[in-house]
C-alpha atoms as a PDB file:
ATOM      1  CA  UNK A   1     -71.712  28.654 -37.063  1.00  0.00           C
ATOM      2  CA  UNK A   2     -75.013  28.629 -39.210  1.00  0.00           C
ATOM      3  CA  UNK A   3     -78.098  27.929 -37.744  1.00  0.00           C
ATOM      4  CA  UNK A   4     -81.290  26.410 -40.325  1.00  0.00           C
ATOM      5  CA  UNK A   5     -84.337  29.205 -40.275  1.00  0.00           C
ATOM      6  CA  UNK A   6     -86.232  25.546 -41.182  1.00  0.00           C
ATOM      7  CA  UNK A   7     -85.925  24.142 -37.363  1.00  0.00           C
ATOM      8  CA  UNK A   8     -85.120  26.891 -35.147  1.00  0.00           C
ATOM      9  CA  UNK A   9     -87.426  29.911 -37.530  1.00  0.00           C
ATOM     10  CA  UNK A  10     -83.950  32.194 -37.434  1.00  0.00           C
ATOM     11  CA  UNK A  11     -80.736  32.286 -39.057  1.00  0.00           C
ATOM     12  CA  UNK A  12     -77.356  32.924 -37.418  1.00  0.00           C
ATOM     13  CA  UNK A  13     -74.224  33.792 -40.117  1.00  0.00           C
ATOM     14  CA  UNK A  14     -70.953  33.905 -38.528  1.00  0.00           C
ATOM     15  CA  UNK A  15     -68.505  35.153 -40.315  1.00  0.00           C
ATOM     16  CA  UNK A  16     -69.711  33.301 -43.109  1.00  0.00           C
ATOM     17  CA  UNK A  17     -70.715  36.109 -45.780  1.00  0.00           C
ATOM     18  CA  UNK A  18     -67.667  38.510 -44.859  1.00  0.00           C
ATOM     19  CA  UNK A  19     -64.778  38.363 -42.393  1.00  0.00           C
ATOM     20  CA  UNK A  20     -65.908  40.461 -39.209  1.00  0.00           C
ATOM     21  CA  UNK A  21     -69.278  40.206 -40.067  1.00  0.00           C
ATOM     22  CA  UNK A  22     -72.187  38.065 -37.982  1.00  0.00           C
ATOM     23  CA  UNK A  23     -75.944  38.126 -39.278  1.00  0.00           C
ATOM     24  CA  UNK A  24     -79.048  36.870 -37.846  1.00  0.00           C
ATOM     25  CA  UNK A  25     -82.305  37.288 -39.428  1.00  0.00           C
ATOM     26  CA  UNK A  26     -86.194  35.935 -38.682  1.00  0.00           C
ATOM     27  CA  UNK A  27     -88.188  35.184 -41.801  1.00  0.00           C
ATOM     28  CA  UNK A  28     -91.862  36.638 -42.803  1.00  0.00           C
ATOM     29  CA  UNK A  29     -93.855  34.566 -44.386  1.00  0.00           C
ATOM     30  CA  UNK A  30     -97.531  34.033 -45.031  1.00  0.00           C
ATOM     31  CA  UNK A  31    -100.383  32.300 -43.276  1.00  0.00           C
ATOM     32  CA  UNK A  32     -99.522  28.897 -45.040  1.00  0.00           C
ATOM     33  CA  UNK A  33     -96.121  29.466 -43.916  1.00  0.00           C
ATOM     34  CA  UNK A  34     -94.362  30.413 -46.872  1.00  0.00           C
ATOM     35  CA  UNK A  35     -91.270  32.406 -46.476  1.00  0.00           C
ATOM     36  CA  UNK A  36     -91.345  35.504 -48.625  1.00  0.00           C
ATOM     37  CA  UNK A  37     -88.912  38.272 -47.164  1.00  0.00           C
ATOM     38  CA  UNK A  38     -86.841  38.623 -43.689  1.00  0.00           C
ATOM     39  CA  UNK A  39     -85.381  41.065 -40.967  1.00  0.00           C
ATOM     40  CA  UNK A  40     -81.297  40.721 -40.478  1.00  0.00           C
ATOM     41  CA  UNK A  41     -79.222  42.713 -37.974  1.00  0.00           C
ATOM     42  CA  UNK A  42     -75.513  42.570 -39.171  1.00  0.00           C
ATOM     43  CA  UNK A  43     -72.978  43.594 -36.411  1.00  0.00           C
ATOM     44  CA  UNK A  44     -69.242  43.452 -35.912  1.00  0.00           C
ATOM     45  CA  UNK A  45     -68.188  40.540 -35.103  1.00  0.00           C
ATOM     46  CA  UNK A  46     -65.397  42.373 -32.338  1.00  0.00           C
ATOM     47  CA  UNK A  47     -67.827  43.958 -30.795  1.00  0.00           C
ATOM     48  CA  UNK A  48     -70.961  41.543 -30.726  1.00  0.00           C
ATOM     49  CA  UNK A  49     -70.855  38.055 -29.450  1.00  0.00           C
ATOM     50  CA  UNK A  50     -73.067  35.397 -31.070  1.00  0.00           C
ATOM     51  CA  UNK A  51     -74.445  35.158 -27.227  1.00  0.00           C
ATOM     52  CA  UNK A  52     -75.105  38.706 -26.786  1.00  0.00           C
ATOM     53  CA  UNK A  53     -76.980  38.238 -30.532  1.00  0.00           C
ATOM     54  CA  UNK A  54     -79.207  35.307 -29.529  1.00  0.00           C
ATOM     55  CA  UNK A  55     -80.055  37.235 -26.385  1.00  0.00           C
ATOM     56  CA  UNK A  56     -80.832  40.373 -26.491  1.00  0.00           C
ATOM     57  CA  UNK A  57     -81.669  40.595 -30.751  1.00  0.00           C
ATOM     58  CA  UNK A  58     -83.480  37.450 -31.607  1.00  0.00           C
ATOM     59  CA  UNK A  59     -86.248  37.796 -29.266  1.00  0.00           C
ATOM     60  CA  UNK A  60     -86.512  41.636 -30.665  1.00  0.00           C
ATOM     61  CA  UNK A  61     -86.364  40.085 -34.442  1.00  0.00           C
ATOM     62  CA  UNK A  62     -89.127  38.047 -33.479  1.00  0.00           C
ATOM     63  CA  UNK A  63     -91.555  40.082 -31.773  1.00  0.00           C
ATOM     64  CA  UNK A  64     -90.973  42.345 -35.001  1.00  0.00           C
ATOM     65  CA  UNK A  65     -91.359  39.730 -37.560  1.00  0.00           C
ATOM     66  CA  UNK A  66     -94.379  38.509 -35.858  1.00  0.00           C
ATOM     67  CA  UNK A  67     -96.036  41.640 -35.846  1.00  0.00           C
ATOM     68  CA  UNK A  68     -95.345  42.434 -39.581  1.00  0.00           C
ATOM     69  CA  UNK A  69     -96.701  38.649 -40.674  1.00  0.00           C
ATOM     70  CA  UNK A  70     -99.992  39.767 -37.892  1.00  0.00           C
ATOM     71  CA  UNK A  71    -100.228  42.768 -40.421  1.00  0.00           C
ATOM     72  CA  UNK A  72     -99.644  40.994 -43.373  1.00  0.00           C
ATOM     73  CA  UNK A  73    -102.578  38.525 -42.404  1.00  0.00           C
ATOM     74  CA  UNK A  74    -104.845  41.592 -41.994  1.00  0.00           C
ATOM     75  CA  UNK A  75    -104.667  41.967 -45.673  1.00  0.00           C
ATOM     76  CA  UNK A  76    -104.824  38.432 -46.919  1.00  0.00           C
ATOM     77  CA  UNK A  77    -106.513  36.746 -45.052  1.00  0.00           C
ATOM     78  CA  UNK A  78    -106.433  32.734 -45.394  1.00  0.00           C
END
């Protein structure tokens, strides 16, 4: 299952870059919304499910990513 950053802002890989191996990462981008870097948490897939990612990870990706992109905005301003 892959999920589009574009409509959802986060990306879920499972199993799709290695065997065993689920990602899910929240971009950072700039004030005019342009994507420029992004935070991924890569688990086991055994001992992780995609649930348990969406749950209890994404909304700590996101807090994160939206206080490095508050940050970011400090020092260039629009």
């Amino acid at each position: 299952m892959t999920t589009n950053s574009k409509p959802s802002g986060w990306c879920l890989l499972d199993q799709e870059l290695e065997v065993g191996l689920r990602s899910l990462a929240v971009p950072i981008g700039t004030h005019i919304n342009e994507i420029y870097a992004s935070i991924n948490v890569s688990v086991p897939a055994s001992r992780v499910s995609t649930d348990q990612l969406k749950e209890l990870i994404l909304p700590r990706l996101i807090a994160t990513a939206t206080q490095i992109n508050n940050e970011i905005r400090k020092i260039w301003p629009q």
